[in-house]
C-alpha atoms as a PDB file:
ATOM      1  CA  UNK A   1     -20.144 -14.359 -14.329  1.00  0.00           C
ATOM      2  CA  UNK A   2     -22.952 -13.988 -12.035  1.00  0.00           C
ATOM      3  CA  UNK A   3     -21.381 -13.415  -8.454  1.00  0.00           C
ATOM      4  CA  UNK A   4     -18.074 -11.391  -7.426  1.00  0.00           C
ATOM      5  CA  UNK A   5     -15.841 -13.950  -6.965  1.00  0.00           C
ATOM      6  CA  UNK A   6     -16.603 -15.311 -10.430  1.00  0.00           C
ATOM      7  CA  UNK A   7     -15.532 -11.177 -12.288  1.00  0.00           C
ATOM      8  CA  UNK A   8     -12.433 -11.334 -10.154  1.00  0.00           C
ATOM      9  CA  UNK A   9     -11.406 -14.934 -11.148  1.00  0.00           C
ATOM     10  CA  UNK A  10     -12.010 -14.052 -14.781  1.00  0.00           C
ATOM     11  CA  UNK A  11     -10.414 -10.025 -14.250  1.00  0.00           C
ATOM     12  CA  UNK A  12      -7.555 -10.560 -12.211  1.00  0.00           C
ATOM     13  CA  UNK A  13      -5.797 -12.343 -15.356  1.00  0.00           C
ATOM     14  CA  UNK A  14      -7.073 -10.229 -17.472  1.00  0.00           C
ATOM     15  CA  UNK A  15      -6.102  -7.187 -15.751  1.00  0.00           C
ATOM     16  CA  UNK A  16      -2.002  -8.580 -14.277  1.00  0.00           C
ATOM     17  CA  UNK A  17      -1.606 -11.354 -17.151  1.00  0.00           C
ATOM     18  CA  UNK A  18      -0.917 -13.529 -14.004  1.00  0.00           C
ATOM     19  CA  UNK A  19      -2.738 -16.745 -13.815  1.00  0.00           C
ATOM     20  CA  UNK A  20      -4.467 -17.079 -10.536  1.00  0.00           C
ATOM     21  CA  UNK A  21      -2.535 -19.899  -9.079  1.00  0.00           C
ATOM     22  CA  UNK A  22       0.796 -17.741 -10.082  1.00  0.00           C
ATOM     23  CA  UNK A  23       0.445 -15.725  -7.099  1.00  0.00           C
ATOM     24  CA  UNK A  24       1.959 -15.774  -3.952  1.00  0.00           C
ATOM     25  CA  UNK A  25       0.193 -16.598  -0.522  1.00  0.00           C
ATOM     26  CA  UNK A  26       1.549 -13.207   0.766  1.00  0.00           C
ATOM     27  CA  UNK A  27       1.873 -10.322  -1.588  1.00  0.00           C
ATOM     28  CA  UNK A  28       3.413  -6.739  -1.887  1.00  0.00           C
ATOM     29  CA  UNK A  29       1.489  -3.897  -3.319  1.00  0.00           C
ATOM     30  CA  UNK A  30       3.418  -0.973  -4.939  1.00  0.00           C
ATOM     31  CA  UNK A  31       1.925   1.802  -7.288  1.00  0.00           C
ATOM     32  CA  UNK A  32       5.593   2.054  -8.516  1.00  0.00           C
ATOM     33  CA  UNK A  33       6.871  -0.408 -11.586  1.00  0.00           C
ATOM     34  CA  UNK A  34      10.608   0.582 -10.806  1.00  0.00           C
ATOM     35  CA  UNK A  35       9.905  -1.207  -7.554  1.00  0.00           C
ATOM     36  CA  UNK A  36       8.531  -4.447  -9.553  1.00  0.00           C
ATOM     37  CA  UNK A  37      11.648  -4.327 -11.862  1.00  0.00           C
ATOM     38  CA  UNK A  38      14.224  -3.798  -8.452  1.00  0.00           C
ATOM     39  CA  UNK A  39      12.513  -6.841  -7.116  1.00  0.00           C
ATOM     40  CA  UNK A  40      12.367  -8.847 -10.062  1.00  0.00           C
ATOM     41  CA  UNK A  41      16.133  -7.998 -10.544  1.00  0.00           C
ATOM     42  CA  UNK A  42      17.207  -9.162  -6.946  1.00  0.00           C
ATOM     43  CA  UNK A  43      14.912 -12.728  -7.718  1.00  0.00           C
ATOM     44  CA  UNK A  44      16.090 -13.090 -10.373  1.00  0.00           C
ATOM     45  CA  UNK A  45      12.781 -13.438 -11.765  1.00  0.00           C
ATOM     46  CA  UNK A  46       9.989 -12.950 -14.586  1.00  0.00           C
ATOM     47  CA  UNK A  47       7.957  -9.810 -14.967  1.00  0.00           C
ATOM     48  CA  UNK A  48       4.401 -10.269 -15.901  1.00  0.00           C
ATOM     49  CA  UNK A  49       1.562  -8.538 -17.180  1.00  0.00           C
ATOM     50  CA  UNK A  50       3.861  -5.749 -19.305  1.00  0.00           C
ATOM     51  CA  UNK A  51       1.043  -3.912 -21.216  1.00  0.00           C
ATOM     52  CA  UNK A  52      -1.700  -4.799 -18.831  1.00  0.00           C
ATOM     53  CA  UNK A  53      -3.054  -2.458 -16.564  1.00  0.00           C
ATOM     54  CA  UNK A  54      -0.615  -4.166 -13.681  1.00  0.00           C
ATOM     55  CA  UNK A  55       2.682  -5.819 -13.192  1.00  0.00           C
ATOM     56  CA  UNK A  56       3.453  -8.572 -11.155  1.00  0.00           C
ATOM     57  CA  UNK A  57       6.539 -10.524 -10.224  1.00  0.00           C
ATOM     58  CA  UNK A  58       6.744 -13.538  -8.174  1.00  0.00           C
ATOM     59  CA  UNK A  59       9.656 -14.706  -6.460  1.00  0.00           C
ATOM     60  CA  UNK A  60      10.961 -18.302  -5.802  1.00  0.00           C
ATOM     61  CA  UNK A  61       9.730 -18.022  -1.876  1.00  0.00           C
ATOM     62  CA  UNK A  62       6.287 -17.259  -3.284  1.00  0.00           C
ATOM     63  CA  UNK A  63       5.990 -13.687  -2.839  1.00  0.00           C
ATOM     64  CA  UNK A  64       4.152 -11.732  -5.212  1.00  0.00           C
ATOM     65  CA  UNK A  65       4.461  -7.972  -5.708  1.00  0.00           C
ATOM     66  CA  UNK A  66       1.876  -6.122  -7.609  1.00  0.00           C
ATOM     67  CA  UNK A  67       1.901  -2.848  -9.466  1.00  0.00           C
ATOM     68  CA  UNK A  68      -1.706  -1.256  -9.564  1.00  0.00           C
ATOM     69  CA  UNK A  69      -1.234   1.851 -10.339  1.00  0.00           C
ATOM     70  CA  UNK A  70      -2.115   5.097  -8.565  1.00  0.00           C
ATOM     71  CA  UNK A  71      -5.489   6.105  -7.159  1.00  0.00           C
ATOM     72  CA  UNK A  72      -8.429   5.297  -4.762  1.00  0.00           C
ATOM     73  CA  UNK A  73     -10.120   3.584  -7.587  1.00  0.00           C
ATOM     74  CA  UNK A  74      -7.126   1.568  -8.492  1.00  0.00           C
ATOM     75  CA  UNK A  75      -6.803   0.348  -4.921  1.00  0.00           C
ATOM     76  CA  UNK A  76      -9.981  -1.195  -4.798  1.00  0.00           C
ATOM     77  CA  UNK A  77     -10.031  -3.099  -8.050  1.00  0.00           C
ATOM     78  CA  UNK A  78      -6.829  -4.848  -6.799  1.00  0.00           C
ATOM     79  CA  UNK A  79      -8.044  -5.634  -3.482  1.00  0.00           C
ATOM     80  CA  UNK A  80     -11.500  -6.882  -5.194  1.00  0.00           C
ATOM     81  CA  UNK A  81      -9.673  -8.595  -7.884  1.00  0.00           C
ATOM     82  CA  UNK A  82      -7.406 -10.595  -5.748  1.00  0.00           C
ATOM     83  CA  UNK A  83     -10.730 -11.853  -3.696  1.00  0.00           C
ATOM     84  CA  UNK A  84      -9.883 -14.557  -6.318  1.00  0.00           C
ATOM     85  CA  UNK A  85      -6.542 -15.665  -4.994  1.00  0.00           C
ATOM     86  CA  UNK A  86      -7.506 -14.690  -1.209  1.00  0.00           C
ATOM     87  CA  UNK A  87      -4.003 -14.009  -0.192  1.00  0.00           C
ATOM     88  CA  UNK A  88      -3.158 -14.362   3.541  1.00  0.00           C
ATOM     89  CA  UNK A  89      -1.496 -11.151   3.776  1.00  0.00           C
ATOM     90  CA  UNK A  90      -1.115  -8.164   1.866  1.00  0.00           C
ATOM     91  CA  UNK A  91       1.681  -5.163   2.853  1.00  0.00           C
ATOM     92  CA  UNK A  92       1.052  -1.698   0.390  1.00  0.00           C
ATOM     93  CA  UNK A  93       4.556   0.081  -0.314  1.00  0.00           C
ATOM     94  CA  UNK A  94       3.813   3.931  -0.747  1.00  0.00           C
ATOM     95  CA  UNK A  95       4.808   7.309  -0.904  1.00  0.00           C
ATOM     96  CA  UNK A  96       3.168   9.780   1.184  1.00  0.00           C
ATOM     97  CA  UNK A  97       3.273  13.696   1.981  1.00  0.00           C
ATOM     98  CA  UNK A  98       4.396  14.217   5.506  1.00  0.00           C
ATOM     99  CA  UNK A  99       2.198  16.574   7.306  1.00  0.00           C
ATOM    100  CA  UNK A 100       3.919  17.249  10.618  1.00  0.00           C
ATOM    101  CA  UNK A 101       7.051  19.174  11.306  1.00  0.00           C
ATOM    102  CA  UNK A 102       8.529  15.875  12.945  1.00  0.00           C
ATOM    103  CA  UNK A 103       7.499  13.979  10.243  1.00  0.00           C
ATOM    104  CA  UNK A 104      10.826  14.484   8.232  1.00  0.00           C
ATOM    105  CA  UNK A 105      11.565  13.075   4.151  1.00  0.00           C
ATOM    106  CA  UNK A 106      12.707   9.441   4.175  1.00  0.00           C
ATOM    107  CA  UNK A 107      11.119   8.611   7.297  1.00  0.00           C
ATOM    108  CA  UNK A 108       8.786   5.366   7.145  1.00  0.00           C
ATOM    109  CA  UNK A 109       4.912   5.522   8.660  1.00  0.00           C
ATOM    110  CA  UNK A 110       3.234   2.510   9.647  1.00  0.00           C
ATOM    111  CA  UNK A 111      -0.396   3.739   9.908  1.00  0.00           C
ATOM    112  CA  UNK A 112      -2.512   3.108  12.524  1.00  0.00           C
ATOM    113  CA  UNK A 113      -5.380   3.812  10.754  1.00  0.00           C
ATOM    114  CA  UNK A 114      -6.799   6.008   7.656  1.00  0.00           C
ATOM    115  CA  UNK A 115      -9.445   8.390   7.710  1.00  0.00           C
ATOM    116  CA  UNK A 116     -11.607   7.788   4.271  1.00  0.00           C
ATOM    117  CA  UNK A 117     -11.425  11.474   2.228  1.00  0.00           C
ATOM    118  CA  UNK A 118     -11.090   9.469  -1.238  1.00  0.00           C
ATOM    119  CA  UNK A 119     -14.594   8.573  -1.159  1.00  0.00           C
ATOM    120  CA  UNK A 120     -14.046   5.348  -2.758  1.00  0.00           C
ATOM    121  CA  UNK A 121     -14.812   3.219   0.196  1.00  0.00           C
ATOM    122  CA  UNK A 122     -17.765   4.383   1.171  1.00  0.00           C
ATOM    123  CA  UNK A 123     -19.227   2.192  -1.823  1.00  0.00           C
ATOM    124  CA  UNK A 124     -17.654  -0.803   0.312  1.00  0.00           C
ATOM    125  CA  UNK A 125     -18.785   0.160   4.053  1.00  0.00           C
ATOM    126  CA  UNK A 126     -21.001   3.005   6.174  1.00  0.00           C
ATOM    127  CA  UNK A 127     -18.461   6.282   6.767  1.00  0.00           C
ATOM    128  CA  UNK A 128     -18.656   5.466  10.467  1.00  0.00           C
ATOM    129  CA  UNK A 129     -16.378   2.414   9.823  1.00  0.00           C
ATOM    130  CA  UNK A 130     -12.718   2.820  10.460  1.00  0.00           C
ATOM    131  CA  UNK A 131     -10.450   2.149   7.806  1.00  0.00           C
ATOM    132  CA  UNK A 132      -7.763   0.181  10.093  1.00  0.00           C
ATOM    133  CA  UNK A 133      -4.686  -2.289   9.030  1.00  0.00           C
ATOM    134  CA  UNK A 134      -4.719  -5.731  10.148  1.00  0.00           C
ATOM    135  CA  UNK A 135      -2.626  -5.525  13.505  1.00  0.00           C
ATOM    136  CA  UNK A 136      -0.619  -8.338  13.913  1.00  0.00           C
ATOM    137  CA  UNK A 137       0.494  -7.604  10.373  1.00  0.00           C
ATOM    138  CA  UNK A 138       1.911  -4.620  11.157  1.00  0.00           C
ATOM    139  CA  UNK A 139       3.277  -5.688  14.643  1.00  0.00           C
ATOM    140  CA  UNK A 140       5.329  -8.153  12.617  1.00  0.00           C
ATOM    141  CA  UNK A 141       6.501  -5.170   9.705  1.00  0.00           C
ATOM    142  CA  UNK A 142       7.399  -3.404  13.281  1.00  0.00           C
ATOM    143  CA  UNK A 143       9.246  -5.931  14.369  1.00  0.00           C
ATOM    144  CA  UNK A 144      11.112  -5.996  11.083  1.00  0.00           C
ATOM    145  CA  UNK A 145      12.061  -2.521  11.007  1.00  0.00           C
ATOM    146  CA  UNK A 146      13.441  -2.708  14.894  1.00  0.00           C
ATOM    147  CA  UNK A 147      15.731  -5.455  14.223  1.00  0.00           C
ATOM    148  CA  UNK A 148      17.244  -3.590  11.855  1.00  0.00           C
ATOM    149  CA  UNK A 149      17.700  -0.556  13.511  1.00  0.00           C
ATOM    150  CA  UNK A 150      15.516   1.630  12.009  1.00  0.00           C
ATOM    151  CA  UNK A 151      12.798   4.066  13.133  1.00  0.00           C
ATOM    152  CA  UNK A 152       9.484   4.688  12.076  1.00  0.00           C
ATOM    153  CA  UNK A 153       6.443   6.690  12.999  1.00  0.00           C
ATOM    154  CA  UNK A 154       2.975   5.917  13.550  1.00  0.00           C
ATOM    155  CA  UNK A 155      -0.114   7.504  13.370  1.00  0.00           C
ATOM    156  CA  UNK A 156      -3.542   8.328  11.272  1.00  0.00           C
ATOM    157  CA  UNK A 157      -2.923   8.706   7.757  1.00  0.00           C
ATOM    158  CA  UNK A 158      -5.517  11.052   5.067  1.00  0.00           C
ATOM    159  CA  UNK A 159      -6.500   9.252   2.350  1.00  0.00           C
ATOM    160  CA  UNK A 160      -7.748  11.549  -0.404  1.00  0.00           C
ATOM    161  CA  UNK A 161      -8.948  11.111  -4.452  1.00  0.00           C
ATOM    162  CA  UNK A 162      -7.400  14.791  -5.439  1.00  0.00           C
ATOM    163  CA  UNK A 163      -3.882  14.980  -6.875  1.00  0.00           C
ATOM    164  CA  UNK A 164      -3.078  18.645  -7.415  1.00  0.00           C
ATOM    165  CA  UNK A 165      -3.918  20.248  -4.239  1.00  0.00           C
ATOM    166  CA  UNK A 166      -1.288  21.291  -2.809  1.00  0.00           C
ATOM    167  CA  UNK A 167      -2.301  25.080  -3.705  1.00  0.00           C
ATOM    168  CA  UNK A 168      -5.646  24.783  -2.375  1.00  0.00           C
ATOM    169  CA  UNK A 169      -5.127  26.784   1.361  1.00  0.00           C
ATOM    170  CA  UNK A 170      -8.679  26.195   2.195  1.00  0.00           C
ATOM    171  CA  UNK A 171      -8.341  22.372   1.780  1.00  0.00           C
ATOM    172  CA  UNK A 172      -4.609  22.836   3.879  1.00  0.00           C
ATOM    173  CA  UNK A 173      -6.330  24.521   6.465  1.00  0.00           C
ATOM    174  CA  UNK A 174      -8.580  21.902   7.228  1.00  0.00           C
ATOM    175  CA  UNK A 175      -5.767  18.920   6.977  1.00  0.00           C
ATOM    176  CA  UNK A 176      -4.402  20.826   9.449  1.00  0.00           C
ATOM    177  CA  UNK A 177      -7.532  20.164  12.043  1.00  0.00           C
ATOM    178  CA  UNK A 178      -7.408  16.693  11.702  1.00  0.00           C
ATOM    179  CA  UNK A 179      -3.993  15.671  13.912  1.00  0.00           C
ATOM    180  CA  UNK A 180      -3.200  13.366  10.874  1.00  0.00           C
ATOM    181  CA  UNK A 181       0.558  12.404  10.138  1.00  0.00           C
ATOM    182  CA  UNK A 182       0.448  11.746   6.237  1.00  0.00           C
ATOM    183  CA  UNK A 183      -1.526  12.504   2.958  1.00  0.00           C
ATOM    184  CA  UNK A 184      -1.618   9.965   0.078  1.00  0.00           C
ATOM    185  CA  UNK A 185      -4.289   8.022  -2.124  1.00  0.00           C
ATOM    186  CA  UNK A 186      -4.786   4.773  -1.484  1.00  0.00           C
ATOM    187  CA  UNK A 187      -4.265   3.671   2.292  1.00  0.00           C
ATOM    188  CA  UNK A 188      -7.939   4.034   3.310  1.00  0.00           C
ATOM    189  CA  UNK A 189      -9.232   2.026   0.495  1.00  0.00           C
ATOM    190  CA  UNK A 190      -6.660  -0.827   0.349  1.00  0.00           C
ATOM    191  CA  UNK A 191      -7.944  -1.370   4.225  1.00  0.00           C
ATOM    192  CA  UNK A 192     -11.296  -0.957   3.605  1.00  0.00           C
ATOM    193  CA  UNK A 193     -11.703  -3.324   0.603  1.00  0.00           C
ATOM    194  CA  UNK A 194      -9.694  -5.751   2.277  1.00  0.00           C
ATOM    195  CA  UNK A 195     -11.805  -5.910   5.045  1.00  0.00           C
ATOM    196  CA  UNK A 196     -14.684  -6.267   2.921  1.00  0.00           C
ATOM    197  CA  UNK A 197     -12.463  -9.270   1.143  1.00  0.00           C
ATOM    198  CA  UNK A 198     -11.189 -10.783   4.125  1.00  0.00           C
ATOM    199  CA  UNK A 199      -7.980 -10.148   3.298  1.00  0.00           C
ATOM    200  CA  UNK A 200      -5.232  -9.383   5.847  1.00  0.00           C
ATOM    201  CA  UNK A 201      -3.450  -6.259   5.201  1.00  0.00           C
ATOM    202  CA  UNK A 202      -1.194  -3.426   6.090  1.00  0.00           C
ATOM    203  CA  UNK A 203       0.458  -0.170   4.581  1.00  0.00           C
ATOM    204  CA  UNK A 204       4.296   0.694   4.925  1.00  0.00           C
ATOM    205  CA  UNK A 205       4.658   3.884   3.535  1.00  0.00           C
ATOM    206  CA  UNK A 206       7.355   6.187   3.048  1.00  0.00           C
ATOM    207  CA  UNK A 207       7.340  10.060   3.001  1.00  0.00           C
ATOM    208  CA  UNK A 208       8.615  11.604  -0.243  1.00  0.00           C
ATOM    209  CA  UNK A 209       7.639  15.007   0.386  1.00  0.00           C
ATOM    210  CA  UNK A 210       6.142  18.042   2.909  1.00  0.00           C
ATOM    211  CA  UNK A 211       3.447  19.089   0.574  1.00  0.00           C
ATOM    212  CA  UNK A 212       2.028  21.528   3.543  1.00  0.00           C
ATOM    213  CA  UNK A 213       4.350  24.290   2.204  1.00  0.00           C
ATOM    214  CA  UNK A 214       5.652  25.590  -0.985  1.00  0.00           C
ATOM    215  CA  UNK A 215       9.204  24.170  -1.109  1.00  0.00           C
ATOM    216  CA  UNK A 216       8.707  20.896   0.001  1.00  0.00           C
ATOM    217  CA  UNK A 217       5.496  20.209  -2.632  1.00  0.00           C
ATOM    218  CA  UNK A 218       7.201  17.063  -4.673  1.00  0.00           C
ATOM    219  CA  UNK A 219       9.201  18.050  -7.866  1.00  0.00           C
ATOM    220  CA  UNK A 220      10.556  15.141 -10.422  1.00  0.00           C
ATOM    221  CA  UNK A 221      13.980  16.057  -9.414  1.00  0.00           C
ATOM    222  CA  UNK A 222      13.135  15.866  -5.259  1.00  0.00           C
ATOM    223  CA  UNK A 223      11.114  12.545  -6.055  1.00  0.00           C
ATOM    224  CA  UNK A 224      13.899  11.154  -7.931  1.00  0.00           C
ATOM    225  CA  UNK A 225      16.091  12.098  -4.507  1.00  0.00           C
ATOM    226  CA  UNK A 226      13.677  10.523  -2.280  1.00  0.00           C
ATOM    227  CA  UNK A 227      13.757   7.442  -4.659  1.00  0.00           C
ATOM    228  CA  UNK A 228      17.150   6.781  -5.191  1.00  0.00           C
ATOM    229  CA  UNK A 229      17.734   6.801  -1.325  1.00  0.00           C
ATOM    230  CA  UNK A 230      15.445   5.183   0.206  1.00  0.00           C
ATOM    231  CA  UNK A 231      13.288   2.833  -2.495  1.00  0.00           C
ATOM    232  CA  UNK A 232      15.933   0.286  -1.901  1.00  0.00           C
ATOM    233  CA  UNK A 233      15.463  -0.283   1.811  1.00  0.00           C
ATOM    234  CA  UNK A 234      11.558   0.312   1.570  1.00  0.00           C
ATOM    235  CA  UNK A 235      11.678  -2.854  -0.426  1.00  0.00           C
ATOM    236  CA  UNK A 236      13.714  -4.497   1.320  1.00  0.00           C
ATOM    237  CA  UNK A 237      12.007  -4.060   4.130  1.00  0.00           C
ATOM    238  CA  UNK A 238       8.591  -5.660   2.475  1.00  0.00           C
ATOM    239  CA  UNK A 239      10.329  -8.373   1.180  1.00  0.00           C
ATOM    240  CA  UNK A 240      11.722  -8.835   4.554  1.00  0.00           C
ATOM    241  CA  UNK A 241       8.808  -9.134   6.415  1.00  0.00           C
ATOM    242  CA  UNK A 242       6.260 -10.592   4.244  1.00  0.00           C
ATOM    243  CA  UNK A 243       8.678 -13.536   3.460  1.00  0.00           C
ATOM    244  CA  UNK A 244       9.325 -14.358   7.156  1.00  0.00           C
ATOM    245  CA  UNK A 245       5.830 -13.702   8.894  1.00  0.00           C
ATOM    246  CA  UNK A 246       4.207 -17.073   7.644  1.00  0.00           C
ATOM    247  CA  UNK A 247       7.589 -18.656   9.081  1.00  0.00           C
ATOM    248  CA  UNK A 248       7.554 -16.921  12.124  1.00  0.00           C
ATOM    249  CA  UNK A 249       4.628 -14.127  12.750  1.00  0.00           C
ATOM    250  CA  UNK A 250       1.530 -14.811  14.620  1.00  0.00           C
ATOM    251  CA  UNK A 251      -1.324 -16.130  12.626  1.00  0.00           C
ATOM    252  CA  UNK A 252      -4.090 -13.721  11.083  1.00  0.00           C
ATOM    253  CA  UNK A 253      -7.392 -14.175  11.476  1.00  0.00           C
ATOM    254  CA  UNK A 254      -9.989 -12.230   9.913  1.00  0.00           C
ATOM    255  CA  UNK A 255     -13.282 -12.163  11.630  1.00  0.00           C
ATOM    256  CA  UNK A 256     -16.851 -10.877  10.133  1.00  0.00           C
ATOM    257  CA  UNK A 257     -19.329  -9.651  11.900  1.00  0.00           C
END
C-alpha cells in the first residue's frame, strides 16, 4: 500500500464490492441507486455492492454503472478509486438546478466546462486549471441525443460543496454574475480528478429544478415529477452512447503535460 494505484486497487472493492476486473471498459456514473436498479432491470442483471458505500451493475455489453453517492468529496474518491480499473470512458448522469430563464425543467445540459466552487479539486490541480469534459466524448453523447431528436443545451456549469443554499440571496446574487447555465455538486470534480487519472470523461446532466427562485427550489414531490419523466430517457440515453462509442466514436486520447 505504498503508492496510489496500490489504495485504489485494494479500495475500489472494498468500497463497490465489485472485483476490479468486473468492471466495464466504459462506465456510467449516477449519484442515484433507482437509476442502478432501472438499469439492472432492463439487463437483466446483478446488483453489486448493496451495503457498501456504492452500487454497481454491469451489463452483458460490458457497461458498468456506478452509484457514488452525492457530493464533491464523493466524486473524487470514485474517480481516484477507479484509477485501478482505468476505464476508457466515463459519462456522469446528474441532476442539476437550472439557472437561466431558458434553461427550462427536463431539459438535458451537456457542459462545456465547470467552474470549481466545491473546493475539492483544488487538492488535485492549481485554481487556474479549467475543469473541462473530454470532447470527443461529449461530441459522441451529442451525437446521440440528435439522432434521436432531442435537444439539449450547453454551457458552463457551477460546481459547489453547499446543499441548502437556496435561501442564501447574497450567494444568488453572485451566481448570477457568473453567465453559468446550471448549479450541482459534482461536475467540476469528476473532470478534474479524471484528468488527474487519465481518465476520459463527460457529464450529461439533467435539470430537476430552478432553485434561483422560491417556487421552483426542489421539493420531494417536484423531484419525484422530474424523475418519473425523464430518468428513463436520461438513462437511456447513457446507455446509448457509452455502449456504441467504442463501436463507432472517435478514439480518446488523454494527453499529460
Amino acid at each position: 500500500m505504498k503508492t496510489k494505484l496500490d489504495i485504489a486497487r485494494n479500495w475500489l472493492p472494498r468500497y463497490t464490492g465489485t472485483k476490479i476486473d468486473e468492471f466495464g471498459d466504459y462506465m456510467l456514473l449516477t449519484n442515484f441507486h433507482d437509476y442502478v436498479e432501472r438499469f439492472a432491470e432492463k439487463c437483466k442483471c446483478d446488483i453489486r455492492g448493496v451495503g457498501y458505500p456504492m452500487q454497481t451493475a454491469t451489463n452483458s455489453a460490458g457497461l458498468t454503472i456506478v452509484n457514488f453517492g452525492i457530493g464533491s468529496a464523493n466524486a473524487a474518491t470514485i474517480m481516484d478509486l477507479l484509477a485501478a480499473r482505468r476505464p476508457k470512458g466515463v459519462l456522469f448522469l446528474g441532476k442539476c438546478g437550472g439557472l437561466k430563464r431558458s434553461t427550462e425543467l427536463g431539459h438535458f445540459i451537456l457542459p462545456t466546462a465547470a467552474i470549481r466552487g466545491e473546493g475539492t479539486s483544488n487538492d488535485y490541480k492549481a485554481p487556474e486549471v479549467p475543469a473541462l469534459p473530454s470532447f470527443k466524448l461529449h461530441k459522441f453523447v451529442s451525437n446521440r441525443i440528435v439522432k434521436r431528436k432531442l435537444e439539449y443545451r450547453t454551457g458552463v456549469v457551477y460546481t459547489t460543496n453547499r446543499r441548502v443554499w437556496e435561501w442564501d440571496f447574497k450567494f444568488k446574487k453572485y451566481l448570477k454574475t457568473l453567465s453559468t447555465i446550471a448549479i450541482d455538486m459534482e461536475t467540476a470534480t469528476l473532470f478534474i480528478v479524471g484528468l488527474v487519472n487519465a481518465i476520459p470523461r463527460g457529464a450529461l446532466l439533467l435539470v430537476s429544478d430552478k432553485p434561483m427562485i422560491p417556487e421552483g427550489v426542489k421539493t420531494a414531490r417536484s423531484d419525484s415529477v422530474i424523475t418519473s419523466k425523464y430518468a428513463k430517457i436520461h438513462l437511456e440515453i447513457g446507455m446509448d452512447a457509452m455502449t456504441k462509442i467504442g463501436e463507432k466514436g472517435e478514439q480518446i486520447k488523454h494527453f499529460t503535460y
